[in-house]
Protein backbone atom coordinates (compact mmCIF):
# COMPACT_ATOMS: atom_id res chain seq x y z
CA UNK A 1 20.05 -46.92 13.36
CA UNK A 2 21.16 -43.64 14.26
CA UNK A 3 20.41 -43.96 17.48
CA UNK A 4 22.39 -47.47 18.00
CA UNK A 5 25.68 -45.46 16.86
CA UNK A 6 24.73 -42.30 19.58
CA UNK A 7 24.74 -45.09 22.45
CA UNK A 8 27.77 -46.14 21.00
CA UNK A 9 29.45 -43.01 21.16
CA UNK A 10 28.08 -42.13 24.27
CA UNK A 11 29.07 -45.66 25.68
CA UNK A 12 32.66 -44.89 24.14
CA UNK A 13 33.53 -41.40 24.75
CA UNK A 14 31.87 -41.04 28.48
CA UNK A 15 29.99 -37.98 26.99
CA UNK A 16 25.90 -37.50 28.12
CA UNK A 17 23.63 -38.97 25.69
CA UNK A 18 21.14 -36.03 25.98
CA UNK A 19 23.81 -33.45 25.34
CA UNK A 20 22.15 -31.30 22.30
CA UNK A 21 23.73 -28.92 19.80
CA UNK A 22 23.37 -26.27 21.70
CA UNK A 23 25.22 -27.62 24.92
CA UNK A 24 28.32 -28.74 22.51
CA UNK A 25 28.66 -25.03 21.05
CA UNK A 26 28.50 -23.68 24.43
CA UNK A 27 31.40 -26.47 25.83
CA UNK A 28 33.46 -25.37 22.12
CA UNK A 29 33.03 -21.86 23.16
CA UNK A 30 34.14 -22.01 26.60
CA UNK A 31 37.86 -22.31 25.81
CA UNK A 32 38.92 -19.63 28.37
CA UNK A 33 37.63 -21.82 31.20
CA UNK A 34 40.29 -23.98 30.68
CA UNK A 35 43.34 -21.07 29.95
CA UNK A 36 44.66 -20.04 33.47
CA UNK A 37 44.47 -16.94 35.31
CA UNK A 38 47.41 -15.12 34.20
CA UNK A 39 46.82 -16.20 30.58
CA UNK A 40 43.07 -14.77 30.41
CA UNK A 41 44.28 -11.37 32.30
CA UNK A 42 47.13 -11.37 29.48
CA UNK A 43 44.47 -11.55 26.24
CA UNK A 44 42.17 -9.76 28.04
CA UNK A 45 44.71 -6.57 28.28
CA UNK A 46 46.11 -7.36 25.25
CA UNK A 47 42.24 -7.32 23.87
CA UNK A 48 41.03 -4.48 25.76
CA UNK A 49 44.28 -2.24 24.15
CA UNK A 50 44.17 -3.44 20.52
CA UNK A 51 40.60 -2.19 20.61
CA UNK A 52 41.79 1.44 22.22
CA UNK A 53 44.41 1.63 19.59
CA UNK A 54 41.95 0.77 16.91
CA UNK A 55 39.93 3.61 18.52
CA UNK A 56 42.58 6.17 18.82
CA UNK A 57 43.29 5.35 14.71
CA UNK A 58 39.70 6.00 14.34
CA UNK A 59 39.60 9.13 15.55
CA UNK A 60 42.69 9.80 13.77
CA UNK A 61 40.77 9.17 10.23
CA UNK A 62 38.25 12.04 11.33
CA UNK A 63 40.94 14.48 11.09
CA UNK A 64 42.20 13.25 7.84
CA UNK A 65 38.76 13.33 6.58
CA UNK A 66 38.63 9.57 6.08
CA UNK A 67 34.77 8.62 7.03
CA UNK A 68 34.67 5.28 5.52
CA UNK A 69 37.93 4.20 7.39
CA UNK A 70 36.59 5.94 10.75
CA UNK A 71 33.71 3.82 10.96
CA UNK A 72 35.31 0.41 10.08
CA UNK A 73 37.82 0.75 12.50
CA UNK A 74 36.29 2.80 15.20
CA UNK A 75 33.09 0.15 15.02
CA UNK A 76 36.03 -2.80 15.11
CA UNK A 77 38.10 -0.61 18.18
CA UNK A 78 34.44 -0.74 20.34
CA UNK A 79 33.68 -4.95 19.19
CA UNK A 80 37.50 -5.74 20.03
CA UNK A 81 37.11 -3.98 23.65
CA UNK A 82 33.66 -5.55 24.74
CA UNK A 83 34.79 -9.09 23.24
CA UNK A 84 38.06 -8.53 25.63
CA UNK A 85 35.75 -9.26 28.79
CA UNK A 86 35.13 -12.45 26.95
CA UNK A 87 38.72 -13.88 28.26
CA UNK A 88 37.74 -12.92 31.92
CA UNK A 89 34.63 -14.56 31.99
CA UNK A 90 33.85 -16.95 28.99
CA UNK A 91 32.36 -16.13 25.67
CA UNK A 92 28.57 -17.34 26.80
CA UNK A 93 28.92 -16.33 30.20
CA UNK A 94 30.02 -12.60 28.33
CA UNK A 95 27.18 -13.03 26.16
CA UNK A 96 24.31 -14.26 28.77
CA UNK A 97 25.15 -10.92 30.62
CA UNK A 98 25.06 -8.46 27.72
CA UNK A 99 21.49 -9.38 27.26
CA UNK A 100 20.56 -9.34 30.87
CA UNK A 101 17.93 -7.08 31.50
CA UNK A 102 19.63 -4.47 33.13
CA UNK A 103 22.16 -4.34 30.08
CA UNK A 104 19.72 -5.66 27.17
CA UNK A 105 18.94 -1.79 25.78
CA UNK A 106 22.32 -0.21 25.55
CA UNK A 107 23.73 -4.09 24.42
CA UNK A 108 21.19 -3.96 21.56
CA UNK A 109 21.69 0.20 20.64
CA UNK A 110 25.57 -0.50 20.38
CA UNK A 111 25.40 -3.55 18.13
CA UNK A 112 22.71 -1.76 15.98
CA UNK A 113 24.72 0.90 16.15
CA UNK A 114 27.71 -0.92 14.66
CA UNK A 115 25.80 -2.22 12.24
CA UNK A 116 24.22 0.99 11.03
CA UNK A 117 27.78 2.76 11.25
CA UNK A 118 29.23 -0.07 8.91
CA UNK A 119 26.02 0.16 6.98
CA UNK A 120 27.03 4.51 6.55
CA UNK A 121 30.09 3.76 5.73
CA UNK A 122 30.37 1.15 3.23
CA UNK A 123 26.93 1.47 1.46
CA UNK A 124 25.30 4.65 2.14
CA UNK A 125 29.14 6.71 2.16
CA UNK A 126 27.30 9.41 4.79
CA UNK A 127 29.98 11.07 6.84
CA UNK A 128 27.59 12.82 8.85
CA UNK A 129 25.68 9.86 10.09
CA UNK A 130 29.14 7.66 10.60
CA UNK A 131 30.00 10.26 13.36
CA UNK A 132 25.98 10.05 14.37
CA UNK A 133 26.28 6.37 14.64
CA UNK A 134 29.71 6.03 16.24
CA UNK A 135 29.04 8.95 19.05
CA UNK A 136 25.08 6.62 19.62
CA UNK A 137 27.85 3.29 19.58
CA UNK A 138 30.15 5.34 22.17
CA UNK A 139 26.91 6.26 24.49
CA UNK A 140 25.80 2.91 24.41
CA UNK A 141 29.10 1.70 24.85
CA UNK A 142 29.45 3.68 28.46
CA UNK A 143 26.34 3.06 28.84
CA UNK A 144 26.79 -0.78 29.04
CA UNK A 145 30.29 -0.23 30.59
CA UNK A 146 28.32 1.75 33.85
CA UNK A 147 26.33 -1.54 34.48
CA UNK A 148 28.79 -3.44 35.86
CA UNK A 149 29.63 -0.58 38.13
CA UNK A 150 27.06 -0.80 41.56
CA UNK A 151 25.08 2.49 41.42
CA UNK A 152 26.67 4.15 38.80
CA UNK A 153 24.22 5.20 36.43
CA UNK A 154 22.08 5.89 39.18
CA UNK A 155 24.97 8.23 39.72
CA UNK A 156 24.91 9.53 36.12
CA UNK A 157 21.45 9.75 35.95
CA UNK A 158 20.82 12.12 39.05
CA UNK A 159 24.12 14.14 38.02
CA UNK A 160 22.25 14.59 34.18
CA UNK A 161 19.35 15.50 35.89
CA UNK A 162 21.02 18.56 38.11
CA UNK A 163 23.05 19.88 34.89
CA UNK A 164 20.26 19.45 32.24
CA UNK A 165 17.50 21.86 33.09
């Protein structure tokens, strides 16, 4: 039977009989496709400085001693700027290249690193390894960032390799 009212609905609605769960997440997720240019530049910049600012506060809470506060919104700053990208290209076209090879390590280190910053803050109250955490989430974080930039941690690499001896 429930395959009678699936013919139906795919007779009705024009939509592709085979279509599985996974290929109806991935249409409800790519909502930017269908925002124009100017509007995905907009919430992309908008993004991109919301999670700045959030950084900026962040570093802000280190002076004030605040660890806790540091990691929640410095960890929150770094998600908010790398889901900012996601208005420029699409959430799962964002998310199939974060876990391309070239960009699978440092994609994996930063969220674990966000994780285990939260996880310092809010459980284990650990100032020391909040700023461990967040300065592994920033390396990771330009880490990632240099990816999308041809040759340049091929760049960073040989310049580390002159300086360090």
């Amino acid at each position: 039977m429930p395959g009678t009212f699936q013919k139906m609905k795919t007779y009705v609605t024009g939509e592709d009989e085979d279509k599985t769960l996974v290929d109806e997440v991935k249409d409800e997720l790519d909502c930017c496709a269908s925002l124009s240019w100017s509007t995905r530049i907009k919430g992309f910049i908008i993004c991109f400085i919301v999670g700045i600012v959030l950084s900026v506060i962040a570093i802000i809470m280190v002076f004030l001693k605040n660890y806790l506060a540091f990691g929640l919104i410095y960890s929150a700053g770094s998600l908010t700027a790398i889901a900012s990208s996601m208005f420029l290209m699409g959430p799962c076209k964002q998310l199939k290249r974060m876990f391309e090879e070239k960009r699978f390590i440092a994609t994996i280190v930063m969220l674990v690193s966000v994780v285990l910053t939260i996880c310092a803050a809010v459980w284990w109250k650990i100032p020391a390894l909040v700023l461990v955490f967040c300065i592994i989430q920033f390396l990771a974080m330009a880490w990632y960032c240099l990816s999308y930039i041809p040759y340049a941690r091929t760049l960073v690499k040989n310049c580390a390799t002159l300086c360090l001896p």
